[in-house]
Each structure stands twice: as C-alpha cells, then as structure tokens.
N, C-alpha and C. Protein backbone atom coordinates (compact mmCIF):
# COMPACT_ATOMS: atom_id res chain seq x y z
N UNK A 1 159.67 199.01 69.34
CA UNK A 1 158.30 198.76 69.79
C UNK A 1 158.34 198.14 71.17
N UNK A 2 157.56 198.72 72.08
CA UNK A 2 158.24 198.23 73.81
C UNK A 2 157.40 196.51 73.39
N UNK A 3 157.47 195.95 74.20
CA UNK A 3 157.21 194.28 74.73
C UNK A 3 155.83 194.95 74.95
N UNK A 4 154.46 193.38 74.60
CA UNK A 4 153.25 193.64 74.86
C UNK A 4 152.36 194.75 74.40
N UNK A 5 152.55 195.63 73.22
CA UNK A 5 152.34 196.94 72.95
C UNK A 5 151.42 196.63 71.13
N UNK A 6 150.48 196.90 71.26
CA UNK A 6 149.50 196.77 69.87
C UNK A 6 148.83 197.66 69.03
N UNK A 7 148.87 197.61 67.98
CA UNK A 7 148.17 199.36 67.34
C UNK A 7 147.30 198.64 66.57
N UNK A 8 145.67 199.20 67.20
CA UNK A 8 144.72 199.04 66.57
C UNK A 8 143.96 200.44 66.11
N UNK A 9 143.60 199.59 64.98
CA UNK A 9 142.24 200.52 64.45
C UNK A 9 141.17 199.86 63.86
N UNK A 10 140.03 200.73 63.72
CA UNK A 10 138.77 199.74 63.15
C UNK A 10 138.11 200.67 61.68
N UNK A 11 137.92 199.92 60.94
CA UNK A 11 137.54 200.14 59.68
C UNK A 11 135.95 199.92 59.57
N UNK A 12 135.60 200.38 58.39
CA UNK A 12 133.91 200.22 58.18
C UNK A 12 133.90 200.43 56.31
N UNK A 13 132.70 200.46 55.95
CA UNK A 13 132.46 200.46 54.67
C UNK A 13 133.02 202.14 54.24
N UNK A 14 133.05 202.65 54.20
CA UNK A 14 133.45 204.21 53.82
C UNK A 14 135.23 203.94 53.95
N UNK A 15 135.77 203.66 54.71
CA UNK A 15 136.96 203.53 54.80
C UNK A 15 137.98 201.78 53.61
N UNK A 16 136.71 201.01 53.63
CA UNK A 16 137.41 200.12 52.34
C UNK A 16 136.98 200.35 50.81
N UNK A 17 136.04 201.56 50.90
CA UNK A 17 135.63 201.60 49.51
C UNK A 17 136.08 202.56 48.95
N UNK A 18 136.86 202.75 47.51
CA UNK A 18 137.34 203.92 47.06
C UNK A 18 136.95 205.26 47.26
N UNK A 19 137.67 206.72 47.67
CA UNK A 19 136.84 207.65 48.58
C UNK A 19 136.66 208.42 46.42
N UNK A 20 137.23 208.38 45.52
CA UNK A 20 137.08 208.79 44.03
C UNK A 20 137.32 207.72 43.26
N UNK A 21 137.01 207.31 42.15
CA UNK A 21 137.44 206.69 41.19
C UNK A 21 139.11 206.94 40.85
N UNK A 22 139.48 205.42 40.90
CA UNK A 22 140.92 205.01 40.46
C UNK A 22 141.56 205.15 41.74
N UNK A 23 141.06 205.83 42.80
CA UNK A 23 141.80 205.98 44.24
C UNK A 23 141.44 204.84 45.08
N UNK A 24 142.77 204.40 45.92
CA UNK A 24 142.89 203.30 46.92
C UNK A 24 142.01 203.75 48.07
N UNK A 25 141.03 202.51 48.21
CA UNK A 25 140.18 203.16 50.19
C UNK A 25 141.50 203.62 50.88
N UNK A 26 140.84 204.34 51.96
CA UNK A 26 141.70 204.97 53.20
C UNK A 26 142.45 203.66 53.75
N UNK A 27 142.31 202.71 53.99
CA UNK A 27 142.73 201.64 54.65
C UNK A 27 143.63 201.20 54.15
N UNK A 28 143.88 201.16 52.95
CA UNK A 28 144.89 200.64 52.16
C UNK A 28 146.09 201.94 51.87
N UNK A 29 145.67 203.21 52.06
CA UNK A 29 146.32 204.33 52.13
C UNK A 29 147.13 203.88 53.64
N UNK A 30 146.48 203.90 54.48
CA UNK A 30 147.12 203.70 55.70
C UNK A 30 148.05 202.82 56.15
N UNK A 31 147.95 200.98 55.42
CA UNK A 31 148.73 200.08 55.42
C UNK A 31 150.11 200.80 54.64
N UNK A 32 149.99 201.23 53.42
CA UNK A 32 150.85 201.70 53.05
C UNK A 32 151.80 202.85 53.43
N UNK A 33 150.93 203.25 54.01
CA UNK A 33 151.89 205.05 54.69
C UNK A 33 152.84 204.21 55.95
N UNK A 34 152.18 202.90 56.50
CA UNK A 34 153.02 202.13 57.43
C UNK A 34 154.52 201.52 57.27
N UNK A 35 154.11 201.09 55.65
CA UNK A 35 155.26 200.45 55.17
C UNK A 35 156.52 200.95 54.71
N UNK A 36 155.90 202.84 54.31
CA UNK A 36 156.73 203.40 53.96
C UNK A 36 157.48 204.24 54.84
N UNK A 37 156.87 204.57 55.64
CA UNK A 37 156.88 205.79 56.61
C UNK A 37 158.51 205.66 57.57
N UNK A 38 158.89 206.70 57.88
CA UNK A 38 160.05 206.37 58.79
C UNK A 38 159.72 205.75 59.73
N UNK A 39 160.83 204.80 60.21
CA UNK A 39 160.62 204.14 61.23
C UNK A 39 159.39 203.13 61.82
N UNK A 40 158.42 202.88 60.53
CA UNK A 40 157.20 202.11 60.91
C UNK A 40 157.00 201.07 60.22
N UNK A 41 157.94 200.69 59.42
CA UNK A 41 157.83 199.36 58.91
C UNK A 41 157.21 197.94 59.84
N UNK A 42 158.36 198.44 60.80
CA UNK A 42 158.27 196.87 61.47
C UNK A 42 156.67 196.55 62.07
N UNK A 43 156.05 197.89 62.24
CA UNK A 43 154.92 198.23 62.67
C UNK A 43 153.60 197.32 62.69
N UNK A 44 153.50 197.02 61.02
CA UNK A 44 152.79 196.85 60.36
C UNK A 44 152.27 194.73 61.22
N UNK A 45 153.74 194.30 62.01
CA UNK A 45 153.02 193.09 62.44
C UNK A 45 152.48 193.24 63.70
N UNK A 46 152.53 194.19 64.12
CA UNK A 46 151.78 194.80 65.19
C UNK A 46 150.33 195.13 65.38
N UNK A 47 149.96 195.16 64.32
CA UNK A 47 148.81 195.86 63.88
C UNK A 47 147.53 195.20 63.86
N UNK A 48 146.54 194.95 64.40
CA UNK A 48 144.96 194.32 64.63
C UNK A 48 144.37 195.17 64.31
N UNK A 49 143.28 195.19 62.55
CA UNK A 49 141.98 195.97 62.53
C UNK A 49 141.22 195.39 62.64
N UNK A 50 140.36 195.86 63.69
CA UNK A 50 138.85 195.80 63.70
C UNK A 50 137.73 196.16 62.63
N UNK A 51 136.95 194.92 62.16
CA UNK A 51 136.26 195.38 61.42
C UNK A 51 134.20 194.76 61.75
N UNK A 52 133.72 195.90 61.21
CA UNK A 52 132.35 195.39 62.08
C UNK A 52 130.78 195.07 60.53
N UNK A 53 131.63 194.48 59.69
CA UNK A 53 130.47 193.72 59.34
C UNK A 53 131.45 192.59 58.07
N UNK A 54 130.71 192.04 57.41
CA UNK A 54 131.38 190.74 56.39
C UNK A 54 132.23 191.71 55.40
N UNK A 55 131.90 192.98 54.69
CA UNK A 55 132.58 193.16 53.67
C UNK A 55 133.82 193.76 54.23
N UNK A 56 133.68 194.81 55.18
CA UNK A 56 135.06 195.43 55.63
C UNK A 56 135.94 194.24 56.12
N UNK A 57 135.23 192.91 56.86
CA UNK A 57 136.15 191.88 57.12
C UNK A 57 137.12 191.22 55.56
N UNK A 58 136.24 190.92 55.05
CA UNK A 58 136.84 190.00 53.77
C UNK A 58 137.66 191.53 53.14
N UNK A 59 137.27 192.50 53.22
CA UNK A 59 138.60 193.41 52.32
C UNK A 59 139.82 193.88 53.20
N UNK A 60 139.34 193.33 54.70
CA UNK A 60 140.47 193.39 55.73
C UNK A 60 141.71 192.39 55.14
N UNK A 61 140.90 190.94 55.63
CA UNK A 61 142.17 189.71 55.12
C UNK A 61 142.14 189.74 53.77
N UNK A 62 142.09 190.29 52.48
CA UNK A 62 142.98 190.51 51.41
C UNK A 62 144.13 191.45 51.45
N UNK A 63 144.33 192.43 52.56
CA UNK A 63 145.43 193.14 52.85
C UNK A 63 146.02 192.59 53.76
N UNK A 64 145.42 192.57 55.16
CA UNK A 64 146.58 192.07 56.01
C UNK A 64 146.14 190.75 57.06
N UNK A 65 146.79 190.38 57.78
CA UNK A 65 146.65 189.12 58.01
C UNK A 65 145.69 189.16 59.71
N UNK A 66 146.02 190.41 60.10
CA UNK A 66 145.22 190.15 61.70
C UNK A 66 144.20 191.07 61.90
N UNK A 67 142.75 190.54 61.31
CA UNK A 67 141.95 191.07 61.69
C UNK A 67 140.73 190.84 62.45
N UNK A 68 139.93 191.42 63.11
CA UNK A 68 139.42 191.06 64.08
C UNK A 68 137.72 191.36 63.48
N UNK A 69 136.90 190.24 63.57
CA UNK A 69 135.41 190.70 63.31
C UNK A 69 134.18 190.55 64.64
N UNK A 70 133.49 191.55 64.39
CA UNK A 70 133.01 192.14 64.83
C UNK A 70 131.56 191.65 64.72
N UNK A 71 130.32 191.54 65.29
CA UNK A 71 128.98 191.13 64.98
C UNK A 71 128.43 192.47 64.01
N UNK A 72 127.61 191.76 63.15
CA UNK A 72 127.67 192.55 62.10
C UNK A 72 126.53 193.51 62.47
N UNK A 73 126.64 195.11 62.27
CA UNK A 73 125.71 195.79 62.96
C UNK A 73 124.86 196.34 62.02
N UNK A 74 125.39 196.04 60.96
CA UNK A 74 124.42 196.54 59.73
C UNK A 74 122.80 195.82 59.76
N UNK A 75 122.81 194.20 60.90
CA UNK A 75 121.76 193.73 60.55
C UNK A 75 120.80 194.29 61.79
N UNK A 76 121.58 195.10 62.82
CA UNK A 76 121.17 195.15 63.82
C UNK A 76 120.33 196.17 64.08
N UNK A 77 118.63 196.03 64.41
CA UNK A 77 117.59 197.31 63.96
C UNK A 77 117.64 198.34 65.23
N UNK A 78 118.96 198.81 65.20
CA UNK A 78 119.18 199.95 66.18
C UNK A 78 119.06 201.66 65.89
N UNK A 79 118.39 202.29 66.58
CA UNK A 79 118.53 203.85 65.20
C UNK A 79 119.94 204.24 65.73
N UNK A 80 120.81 203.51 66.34
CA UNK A 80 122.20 204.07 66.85
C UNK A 80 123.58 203.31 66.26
N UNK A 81 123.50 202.85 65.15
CA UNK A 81 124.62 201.85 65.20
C UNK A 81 126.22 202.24 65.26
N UNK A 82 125.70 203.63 65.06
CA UNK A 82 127.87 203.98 65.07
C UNK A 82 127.88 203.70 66.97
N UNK A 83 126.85 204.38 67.41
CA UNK A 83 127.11 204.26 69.08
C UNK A 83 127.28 202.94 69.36
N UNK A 84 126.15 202.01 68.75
CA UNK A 84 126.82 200.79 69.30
C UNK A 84 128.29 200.06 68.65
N UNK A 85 129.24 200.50 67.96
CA UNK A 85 130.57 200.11 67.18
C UNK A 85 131.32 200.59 68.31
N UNK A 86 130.93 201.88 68.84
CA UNK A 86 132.07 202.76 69.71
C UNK A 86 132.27 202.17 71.21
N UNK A 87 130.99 201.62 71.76
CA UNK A 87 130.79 200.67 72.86
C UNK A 87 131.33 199.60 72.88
N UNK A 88 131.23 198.72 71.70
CA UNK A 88 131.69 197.65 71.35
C UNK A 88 133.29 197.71 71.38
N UNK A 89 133.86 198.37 70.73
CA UNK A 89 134.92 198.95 70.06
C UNK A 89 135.86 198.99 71.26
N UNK A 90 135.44 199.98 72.69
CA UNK A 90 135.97 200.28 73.84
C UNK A 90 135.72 199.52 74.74
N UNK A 91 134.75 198.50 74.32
CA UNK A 91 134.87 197.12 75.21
C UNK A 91 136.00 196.34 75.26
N UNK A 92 136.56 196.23 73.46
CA UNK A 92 137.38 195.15 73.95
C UNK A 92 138.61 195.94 73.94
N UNK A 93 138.88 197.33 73.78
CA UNK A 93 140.11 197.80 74.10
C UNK A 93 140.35 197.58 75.82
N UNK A 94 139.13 197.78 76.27
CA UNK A 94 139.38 197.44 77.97
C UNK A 94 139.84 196.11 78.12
N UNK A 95 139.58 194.82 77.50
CA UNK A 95 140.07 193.82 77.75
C UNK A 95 141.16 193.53 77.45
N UNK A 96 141.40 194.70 76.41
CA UNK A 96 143.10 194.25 75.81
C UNK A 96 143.89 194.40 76.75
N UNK A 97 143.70 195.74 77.73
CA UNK A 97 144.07 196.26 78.71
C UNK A 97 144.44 194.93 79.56
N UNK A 98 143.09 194.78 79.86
CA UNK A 98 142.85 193.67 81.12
C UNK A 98 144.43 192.41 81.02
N UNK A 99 144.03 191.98 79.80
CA UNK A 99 145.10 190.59 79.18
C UNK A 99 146.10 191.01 79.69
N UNK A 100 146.78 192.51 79.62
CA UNK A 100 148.21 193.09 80.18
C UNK A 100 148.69 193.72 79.11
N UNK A 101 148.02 194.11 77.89
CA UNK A 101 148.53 194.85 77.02
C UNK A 101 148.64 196.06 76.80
N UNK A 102 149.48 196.56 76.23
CA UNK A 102 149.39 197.83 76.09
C UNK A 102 149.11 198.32 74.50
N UNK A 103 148.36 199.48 74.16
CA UNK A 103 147.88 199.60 72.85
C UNK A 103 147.70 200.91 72.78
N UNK A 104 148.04 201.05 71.23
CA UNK A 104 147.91 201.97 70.51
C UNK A 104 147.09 202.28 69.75
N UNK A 105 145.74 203.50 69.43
CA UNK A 105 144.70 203.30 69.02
C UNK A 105 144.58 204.56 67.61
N UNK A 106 144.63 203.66 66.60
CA UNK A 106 144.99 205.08 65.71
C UNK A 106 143.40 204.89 64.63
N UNK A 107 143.11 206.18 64.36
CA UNK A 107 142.37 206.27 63.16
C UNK A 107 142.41 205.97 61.93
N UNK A 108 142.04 205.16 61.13
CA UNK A 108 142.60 204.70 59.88
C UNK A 108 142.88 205.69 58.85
N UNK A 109 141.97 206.83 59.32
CA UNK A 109 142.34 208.03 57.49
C UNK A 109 143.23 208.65 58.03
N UNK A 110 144.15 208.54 59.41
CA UNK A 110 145.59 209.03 59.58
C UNK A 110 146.68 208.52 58.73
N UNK A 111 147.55 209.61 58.38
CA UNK A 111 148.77 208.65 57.55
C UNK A 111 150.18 208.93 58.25
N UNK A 112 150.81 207.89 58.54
CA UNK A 112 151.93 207.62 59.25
C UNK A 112 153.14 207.57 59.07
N UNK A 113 153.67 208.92 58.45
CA UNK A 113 154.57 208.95 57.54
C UNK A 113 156.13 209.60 58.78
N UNK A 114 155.65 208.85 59.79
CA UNK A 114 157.16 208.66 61.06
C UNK A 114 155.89 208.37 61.98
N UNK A 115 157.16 207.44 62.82
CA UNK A 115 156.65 207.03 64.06
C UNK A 115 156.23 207.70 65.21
N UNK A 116 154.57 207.52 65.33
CA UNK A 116 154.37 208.62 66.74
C UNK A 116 154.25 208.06 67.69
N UNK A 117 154.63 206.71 67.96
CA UNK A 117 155.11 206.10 69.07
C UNK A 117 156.35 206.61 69.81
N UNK A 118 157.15 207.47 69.21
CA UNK A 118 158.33 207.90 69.99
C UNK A 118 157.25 209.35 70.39
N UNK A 119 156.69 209.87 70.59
CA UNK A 119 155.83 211.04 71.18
C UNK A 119 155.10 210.06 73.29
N UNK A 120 155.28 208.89 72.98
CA UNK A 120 154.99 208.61 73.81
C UNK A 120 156.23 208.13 75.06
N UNK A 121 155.94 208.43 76.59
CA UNK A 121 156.88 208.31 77.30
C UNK A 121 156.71 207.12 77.90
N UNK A 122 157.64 206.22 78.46
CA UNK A 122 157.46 204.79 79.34
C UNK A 122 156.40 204.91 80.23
N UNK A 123 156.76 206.17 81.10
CA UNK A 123 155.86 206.22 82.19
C UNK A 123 154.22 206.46 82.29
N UNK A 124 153.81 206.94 80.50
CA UNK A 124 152.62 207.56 80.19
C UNK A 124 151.67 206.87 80.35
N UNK A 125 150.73 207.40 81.14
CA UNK A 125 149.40 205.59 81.29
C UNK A 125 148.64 205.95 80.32
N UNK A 126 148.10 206.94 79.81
CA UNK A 126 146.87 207.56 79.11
C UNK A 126 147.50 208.88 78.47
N UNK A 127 147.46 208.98 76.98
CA UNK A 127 147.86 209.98 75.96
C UNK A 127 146.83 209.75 74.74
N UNK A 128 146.54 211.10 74.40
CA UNK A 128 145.92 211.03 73.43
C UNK A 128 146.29 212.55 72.11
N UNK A 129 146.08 212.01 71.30
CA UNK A 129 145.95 213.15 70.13
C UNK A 129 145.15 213.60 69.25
N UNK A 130 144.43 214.59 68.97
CA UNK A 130 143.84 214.41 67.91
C UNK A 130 144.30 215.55 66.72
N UNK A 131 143.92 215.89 65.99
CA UNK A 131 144.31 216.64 64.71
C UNK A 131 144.42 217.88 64.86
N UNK A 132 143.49 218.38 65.77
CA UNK A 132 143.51 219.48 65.95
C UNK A 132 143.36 219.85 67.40
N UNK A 133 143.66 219.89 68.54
CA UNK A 133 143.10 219.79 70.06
C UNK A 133 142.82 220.86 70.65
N UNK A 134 142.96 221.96 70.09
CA UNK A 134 142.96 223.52 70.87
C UNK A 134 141.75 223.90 70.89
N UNK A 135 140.76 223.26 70.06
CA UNK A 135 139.50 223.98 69.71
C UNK A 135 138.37 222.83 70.08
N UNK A 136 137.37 223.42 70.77
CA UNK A 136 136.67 222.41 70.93
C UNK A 136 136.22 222.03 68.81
N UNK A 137 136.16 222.08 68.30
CA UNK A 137 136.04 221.83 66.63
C UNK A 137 136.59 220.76 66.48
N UNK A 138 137.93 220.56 67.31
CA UNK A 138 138.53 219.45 67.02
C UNK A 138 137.99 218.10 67.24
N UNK A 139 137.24 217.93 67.90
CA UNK A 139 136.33 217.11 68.38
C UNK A 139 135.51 215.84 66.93
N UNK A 140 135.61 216.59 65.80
CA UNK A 140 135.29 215.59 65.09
C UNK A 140 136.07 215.26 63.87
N UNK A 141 137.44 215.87 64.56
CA UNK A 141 138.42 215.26 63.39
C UNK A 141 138.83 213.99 64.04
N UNK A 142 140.45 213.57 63.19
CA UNK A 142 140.70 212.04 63.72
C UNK A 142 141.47 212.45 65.11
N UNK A 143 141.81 210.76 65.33
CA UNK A 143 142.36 211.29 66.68
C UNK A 143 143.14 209.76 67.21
N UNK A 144 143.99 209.96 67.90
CA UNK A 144 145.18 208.65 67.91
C UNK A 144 145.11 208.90 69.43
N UNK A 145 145.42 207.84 70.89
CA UNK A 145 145.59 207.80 71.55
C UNK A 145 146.35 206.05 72.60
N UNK A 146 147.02 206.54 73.16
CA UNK A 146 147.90 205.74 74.24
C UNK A 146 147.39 205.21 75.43
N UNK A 147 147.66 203.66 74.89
CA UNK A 147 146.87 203.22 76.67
C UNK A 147 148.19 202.66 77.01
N UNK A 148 148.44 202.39 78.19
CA UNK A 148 149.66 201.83 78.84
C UNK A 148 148.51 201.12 79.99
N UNK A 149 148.37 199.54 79.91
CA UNK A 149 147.70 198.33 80.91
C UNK A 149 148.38 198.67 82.19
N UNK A 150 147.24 198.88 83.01
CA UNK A 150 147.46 199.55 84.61
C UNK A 150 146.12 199.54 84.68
N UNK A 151 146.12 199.99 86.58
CA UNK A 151 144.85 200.41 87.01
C UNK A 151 144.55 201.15 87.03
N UNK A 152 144.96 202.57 86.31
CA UNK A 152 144.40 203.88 85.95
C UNK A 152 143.51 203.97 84.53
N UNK A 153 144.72 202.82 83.48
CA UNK A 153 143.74 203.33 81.86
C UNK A 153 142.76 201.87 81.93
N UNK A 154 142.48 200.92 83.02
CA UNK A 154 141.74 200.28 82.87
C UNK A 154 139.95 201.05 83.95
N UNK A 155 140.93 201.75 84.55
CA UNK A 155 139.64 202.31 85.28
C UNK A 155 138.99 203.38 84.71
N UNK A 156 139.88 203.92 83.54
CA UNK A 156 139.28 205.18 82.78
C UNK A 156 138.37 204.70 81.94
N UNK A 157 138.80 203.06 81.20
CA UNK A 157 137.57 202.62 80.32
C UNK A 157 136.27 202.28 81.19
N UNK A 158 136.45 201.79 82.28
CA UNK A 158 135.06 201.78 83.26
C UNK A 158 134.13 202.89 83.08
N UNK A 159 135.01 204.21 83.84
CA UNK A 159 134.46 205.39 84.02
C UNK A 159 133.95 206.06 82.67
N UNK A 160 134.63 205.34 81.44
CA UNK A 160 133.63 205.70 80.17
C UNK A 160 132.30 204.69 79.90
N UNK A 161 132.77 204.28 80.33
CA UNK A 161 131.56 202.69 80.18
C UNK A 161 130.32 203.37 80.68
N UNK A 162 130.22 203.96 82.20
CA UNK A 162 129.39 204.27 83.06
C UNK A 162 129.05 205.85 82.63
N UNK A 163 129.98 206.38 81.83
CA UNK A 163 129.28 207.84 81.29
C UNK A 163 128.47 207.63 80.02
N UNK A 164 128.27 206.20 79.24
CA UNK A 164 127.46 206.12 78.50
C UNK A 164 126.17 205.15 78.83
N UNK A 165 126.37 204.53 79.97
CA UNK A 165 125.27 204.21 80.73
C UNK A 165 124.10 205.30 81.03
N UNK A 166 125.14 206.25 82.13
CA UNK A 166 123.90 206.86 82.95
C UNK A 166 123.77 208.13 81.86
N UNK A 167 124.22 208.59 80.80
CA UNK A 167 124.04 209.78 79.91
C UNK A 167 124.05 208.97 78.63
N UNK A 168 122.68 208.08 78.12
CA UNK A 168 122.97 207.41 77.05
C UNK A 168 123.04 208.12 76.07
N UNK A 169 122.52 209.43 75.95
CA UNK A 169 122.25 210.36 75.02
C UNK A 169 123.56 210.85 74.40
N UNK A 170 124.66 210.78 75.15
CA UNK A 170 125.69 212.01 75.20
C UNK A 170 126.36 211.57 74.01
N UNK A 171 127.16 212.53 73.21
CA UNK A 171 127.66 212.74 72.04
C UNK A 171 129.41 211.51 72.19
N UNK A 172 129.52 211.13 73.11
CA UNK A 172 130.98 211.32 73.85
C UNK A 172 131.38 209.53 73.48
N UNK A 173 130.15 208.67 72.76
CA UNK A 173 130.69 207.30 72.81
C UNK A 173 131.78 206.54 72.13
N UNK A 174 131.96 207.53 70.72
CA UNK A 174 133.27 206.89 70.08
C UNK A 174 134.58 207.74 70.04
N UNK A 175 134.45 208.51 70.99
CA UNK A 175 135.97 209.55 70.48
C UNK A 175 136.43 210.08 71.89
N UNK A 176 137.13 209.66 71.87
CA UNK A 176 138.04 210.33 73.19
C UNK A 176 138.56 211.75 73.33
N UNK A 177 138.55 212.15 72.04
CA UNK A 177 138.84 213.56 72.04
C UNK A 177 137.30 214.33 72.45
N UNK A 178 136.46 213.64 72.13
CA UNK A 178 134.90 214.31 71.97
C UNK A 178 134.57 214.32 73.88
N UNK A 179 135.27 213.62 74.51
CA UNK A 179 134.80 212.89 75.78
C UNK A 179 135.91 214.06 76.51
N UNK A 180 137.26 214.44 75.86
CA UNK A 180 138.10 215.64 76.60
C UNK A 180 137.62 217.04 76.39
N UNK A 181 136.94 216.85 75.93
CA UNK A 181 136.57 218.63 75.44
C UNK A 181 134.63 218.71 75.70
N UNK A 182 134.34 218.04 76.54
CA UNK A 182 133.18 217.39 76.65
C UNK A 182 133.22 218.75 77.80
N UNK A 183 132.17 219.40 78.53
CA UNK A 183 131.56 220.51 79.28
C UNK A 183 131.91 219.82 80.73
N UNK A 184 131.08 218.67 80.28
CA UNK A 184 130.46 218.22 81.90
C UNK A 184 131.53 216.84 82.23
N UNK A 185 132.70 216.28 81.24
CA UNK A 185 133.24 215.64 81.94
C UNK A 185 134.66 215.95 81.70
N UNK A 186 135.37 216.92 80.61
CA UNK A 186 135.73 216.90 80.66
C UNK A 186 137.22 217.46 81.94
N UNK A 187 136.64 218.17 82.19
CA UNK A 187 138.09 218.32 83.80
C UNK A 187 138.01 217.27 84.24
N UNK A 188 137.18 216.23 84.57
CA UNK A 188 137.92 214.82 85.19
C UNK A 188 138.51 214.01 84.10
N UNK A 189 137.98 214.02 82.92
CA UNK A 189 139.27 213.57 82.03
C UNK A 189 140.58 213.98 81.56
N UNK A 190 140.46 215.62 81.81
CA UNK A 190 141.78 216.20 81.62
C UNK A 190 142.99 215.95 82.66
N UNK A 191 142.29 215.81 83.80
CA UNK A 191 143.19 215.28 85.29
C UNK A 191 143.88 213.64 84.70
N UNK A 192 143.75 213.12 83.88
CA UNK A 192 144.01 211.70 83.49
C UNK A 192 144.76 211.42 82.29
N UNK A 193 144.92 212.01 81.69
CA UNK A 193 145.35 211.62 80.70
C UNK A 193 146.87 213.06 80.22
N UNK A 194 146.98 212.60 79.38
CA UNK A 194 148.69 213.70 78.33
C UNK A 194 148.26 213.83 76.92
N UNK A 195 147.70 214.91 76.73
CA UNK A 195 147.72 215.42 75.67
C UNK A 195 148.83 215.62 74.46
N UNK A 196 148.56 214.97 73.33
CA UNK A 196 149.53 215.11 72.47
C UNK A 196 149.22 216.24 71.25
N UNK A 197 150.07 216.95 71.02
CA UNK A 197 150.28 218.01 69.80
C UNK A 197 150.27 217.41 68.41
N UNK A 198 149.41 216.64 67.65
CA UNK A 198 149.62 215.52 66.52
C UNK A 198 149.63 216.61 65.40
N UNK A 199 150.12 217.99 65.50
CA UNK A 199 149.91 218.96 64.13
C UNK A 199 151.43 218.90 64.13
N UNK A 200 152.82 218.62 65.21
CA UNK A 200 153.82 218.69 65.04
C UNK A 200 154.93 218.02 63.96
C-alpha cells in the first residue's frame, strides 16, 4: 500500500440492509471480500466509509472502526438528495486531496476478491474503472477510481464542482464514469484521466 494512500467508500440504507432474507447487506459482503481476497487483507485498515444518515452510521461502527458521518439528508426537504450525497461526497474527496492524500474510491456492491490497486501506476494522477466502460450503458453500473494528490486531480474536482454549478440539472453529480461518457464534457475529461478495464 504506497505511504498516504486511502480507500473510501460511502454506504446508505439499501447497502446496510439485507438485499433477501438470511443474506448479509452489501457492505458487509464487501468488508469481507477484503479480508479474504488476495492480497487485501492488510487493506481493510485503510479503509474510511462514508456514511450519510444515523442508521448506515451506527451499522457502520458495528463492523468497522473508521467511519465517517455525514449530515443526515434524509431530514433534508430537498427533491434531490442523492445529488446532494454526490456533492457532498466529492467535496471532501477534494480535501482529502488537498491534506496530501492520495485515495482510492471504490463502490461498496464491488467485491474484491485481488487487489486492484496493483492496476494502478506510481505515476497515475487520475484512473478510473467502471464495470463495464465501452458502452455508454455503463454509466450506471459501479465504478472504482484513482486519485493521486497533485494539482491536476485536485483541479479536476474543481472543474467538477463548477460543472454542477453552472449545469445544475446534469445527470453527471455522483459518478465519474457518468461525467466520462457524458456528450458535452466528456473529451475534456477523457484528456485527464486512465481508464481502467475492471472486467479483467
């Protein structure tokens, strides 16, 4: 695991609550695919979820120990609240940035059964993956991506900041894959970033 380097993800009610009867939430699928998985054990103290209201928090710290809460948006009378999680969400990944960190941003219903941190290169400022990337379709599956703290992946969270400013409408606020395959922005995001093959 390089020095300064963090893998977050953020959870919500659908992801801590059983997806069938007798089955573990996704979240707890995921801690576990960590523990088992090649090479990702050590992983697991690495790891900060974000969670954005009281119950996903309290079923956070009965599993693991570093989690991060969030103002609770369930109380908040917005007709947008996933948009505002995804704002929120990429706020403080920019600051993580800022602090000097570098981070890893994975989807929780991914399972991590080997390390896809070795997919990433020293030199990489900005990588991303998602499940499927060839198709614009892919766009609303999961999706894992690489920041490396610099003035390129701190200026890319700006330049997303300001595409949900002046286009509040746009589909593009929580997914980075949704924001690469995007019409109107994506060629300046494709100039920026390394696409990863996550079907390999």
């Amino acid at each position: 695991m390089e020095t300064r380097t963090v893998i977050i993800t953020a959870i919500d009610n659908s992801t801590t609550t059983p997806r069938r009867p007798g089955s573990p939430p996704a979240v707890n699928d995921f801690l576990e695919s960590l523990r088992n998985g090649t090479a990702t054990k050590h992983l697991v103290d690495h790891l900060v979820i974000l969670t954005f209201d009281p119950q996903t928090f309290h079923h956070c710290k009965s599993i693991h120990p570093h989690c991060f809460k969030y103002p609770n948006f369930n109380s908040l009378h917005d007709h947008q609240p996933h948009k505002l999680v995804g704002l929120f969400r990429n706020e403080l990944l920019r600051q993580v940035l800022e602090f000097g960190y570098n981070f890893f941003y994975t989807d929780v219903i991914l399972s991590w059964e080997r390390n896809p941190l070795m997919l990433f290169g020293s030199e990489d400022k900005i990588s991303i993956g998602c499940e499927i990337f060839s198709t614009i379709s892919s766009t609303n599956n999961a999706e894992y991506f690489y920041m490396k703290s610099g003035p390129v992946s701190i200026a890319f969270f700006k330049m997303w900041k300001l595409i949900n400013v002046i286009y509040p409408d746009t589909v593009v606020h929580n997914s980075l894959c949704q924001l690469r395959f995007n019409e109107k922005f994506g060629p300046v995001v494709k100039s920026m970033i390394k696409p990863i093959n996550t079907t390999k």
